[in-house]
Protein backbone atom coordinates (compact mmCIF):
# COMPACT_ATOMS: atom_id res chain seq x y z
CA UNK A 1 60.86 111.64 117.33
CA UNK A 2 59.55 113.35 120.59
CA UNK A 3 56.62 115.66 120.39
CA UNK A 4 55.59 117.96 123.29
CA UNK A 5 52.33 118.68 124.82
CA UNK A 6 51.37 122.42 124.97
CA UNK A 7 49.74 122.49 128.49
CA UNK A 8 47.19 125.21 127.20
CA UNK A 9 43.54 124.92 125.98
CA UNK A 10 43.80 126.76 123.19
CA UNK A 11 41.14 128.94 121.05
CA UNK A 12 41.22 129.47 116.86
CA UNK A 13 39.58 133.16 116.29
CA UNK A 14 39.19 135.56 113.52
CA UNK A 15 39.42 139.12 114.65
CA UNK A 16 39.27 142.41 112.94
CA UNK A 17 42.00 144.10 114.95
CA UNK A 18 44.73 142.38 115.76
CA UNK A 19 45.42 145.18 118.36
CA UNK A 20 43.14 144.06 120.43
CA UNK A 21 45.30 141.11 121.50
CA UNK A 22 48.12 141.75 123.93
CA UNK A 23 50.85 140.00 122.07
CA UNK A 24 53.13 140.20 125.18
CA UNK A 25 51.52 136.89 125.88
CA UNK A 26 53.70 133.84 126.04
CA UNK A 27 51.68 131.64 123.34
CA UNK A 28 50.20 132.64 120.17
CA UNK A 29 49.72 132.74 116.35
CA UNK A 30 48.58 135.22 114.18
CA UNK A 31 48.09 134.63 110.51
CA UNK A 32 47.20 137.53 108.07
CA UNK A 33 45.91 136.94 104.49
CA UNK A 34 44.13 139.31 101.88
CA UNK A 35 41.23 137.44 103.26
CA UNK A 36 41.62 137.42 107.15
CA UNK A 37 43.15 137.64 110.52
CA UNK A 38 43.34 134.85 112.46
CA UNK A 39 44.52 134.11 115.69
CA UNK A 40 45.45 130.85 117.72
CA UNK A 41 45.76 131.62 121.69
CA UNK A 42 45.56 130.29 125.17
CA UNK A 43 41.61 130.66 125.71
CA UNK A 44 42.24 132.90 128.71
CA UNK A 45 43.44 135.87 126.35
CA UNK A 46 40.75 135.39 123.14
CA UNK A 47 39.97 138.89 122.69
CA UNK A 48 36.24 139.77 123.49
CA UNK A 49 35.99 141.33 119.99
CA UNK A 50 35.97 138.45 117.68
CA UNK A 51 34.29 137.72 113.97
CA UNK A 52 34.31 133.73 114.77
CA UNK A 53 35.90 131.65 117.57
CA UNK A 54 36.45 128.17 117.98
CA UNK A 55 37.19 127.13 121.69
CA UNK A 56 38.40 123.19 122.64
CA UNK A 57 41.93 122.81 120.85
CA UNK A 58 44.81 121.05 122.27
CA UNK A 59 48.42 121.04 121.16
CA UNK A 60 51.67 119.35 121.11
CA UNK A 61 54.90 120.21 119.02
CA UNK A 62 56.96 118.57 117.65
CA UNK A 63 60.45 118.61 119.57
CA UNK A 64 63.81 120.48 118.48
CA UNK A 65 64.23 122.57 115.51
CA UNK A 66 63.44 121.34 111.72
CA UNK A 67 65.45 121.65 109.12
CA UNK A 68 63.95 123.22 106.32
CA UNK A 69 64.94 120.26 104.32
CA UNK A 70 63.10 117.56 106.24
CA UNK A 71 60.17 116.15 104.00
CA UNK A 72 56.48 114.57 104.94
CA UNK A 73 57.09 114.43 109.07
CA UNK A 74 53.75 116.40 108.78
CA UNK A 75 52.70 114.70 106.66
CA UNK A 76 53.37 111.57 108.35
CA UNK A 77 51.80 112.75 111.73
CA UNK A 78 48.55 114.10 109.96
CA UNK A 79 48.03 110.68 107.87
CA UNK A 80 48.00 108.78 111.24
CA UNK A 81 45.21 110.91 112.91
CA UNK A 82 43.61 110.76 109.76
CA UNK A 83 43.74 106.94 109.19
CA UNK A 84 42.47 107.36 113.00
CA UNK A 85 39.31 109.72 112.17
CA UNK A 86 40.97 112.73 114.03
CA UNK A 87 40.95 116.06 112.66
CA UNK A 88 43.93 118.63 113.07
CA UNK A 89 44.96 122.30 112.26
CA UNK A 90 48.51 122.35 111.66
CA UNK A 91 50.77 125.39 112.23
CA UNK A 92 54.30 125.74 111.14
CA UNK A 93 56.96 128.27 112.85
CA UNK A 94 60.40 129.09 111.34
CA UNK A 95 61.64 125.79 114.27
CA UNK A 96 59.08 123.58 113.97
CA UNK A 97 55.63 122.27 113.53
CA UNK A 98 52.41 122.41 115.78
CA UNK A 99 49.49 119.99 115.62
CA UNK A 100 46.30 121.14 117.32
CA UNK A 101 43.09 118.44 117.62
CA UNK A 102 40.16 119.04 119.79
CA UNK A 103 40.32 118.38 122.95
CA UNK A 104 38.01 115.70 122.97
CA UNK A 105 40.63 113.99 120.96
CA UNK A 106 43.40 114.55 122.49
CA UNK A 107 44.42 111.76 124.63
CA UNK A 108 43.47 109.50 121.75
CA UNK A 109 46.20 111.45 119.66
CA UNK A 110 48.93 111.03 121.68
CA UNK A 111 48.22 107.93 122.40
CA UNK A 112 47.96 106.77 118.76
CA UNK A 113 51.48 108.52 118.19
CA UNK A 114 52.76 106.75 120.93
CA UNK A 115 51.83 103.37 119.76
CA UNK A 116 53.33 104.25 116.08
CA UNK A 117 56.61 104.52 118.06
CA UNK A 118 56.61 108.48 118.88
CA UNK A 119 58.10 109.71 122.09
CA UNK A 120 55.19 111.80 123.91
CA UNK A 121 56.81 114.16 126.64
């Protein structure tokens, strides 16, 4: 399986208006609950207005689309970091999944993937 490094350093925000944030850029998440908005972006476009931000994430995807009927590849990749002491945020689109770490970790993520036989490109 070949995951993909996002080449972006990457911010996790809540923000009270999600209008604030030009969502004509090219990467982004937004999640909305009854409980909060929160927002995953390239650190260059964090809104100013924000409740809480967390700057230092790092990315990679996993490559090609998912079928809905695949079961534990997230799981899989999360129990490795963890058996490795590395903490992630996971985020899933309709294709496929996303697996941010701090960026102090990074390096030491991929590489751990790589050595449990996953393609890092």
């Amino acid at each position: 399986m070949e995951l993909k490094r996002i080449p972006y350093r990457l911010t996790v925000c809540k923000v009270t208006d999600i209008f604030a944030f030009d969502i004509n850029t090219d990467f982004y998440f937004i999640g909305k609950t009854d409980e909060e908005v929160s927002l995953v972006c390239r650190t260059e476009d964090t809104p100013l207005a924000t409740i809480e931000r967390d700057d230092g994430w790092r990315g990679f995807r996993i490559q090609g689309v998912l079928d809905f009927s695949l079961i534990g590849i997230l799981s899989k990749l999360s129990g490795i970091l963890a058996e490795h002491k590395i903490g992630i945020l996971a985020v899933s689109t309709y294709n496929t999944d996303y697996i941010l770490v701090k960026e102090e970790n990074f390096e030491r993520a991929l590489s751990v993937l790589s050595s449990y036989g996953y393609s890092v490109i």
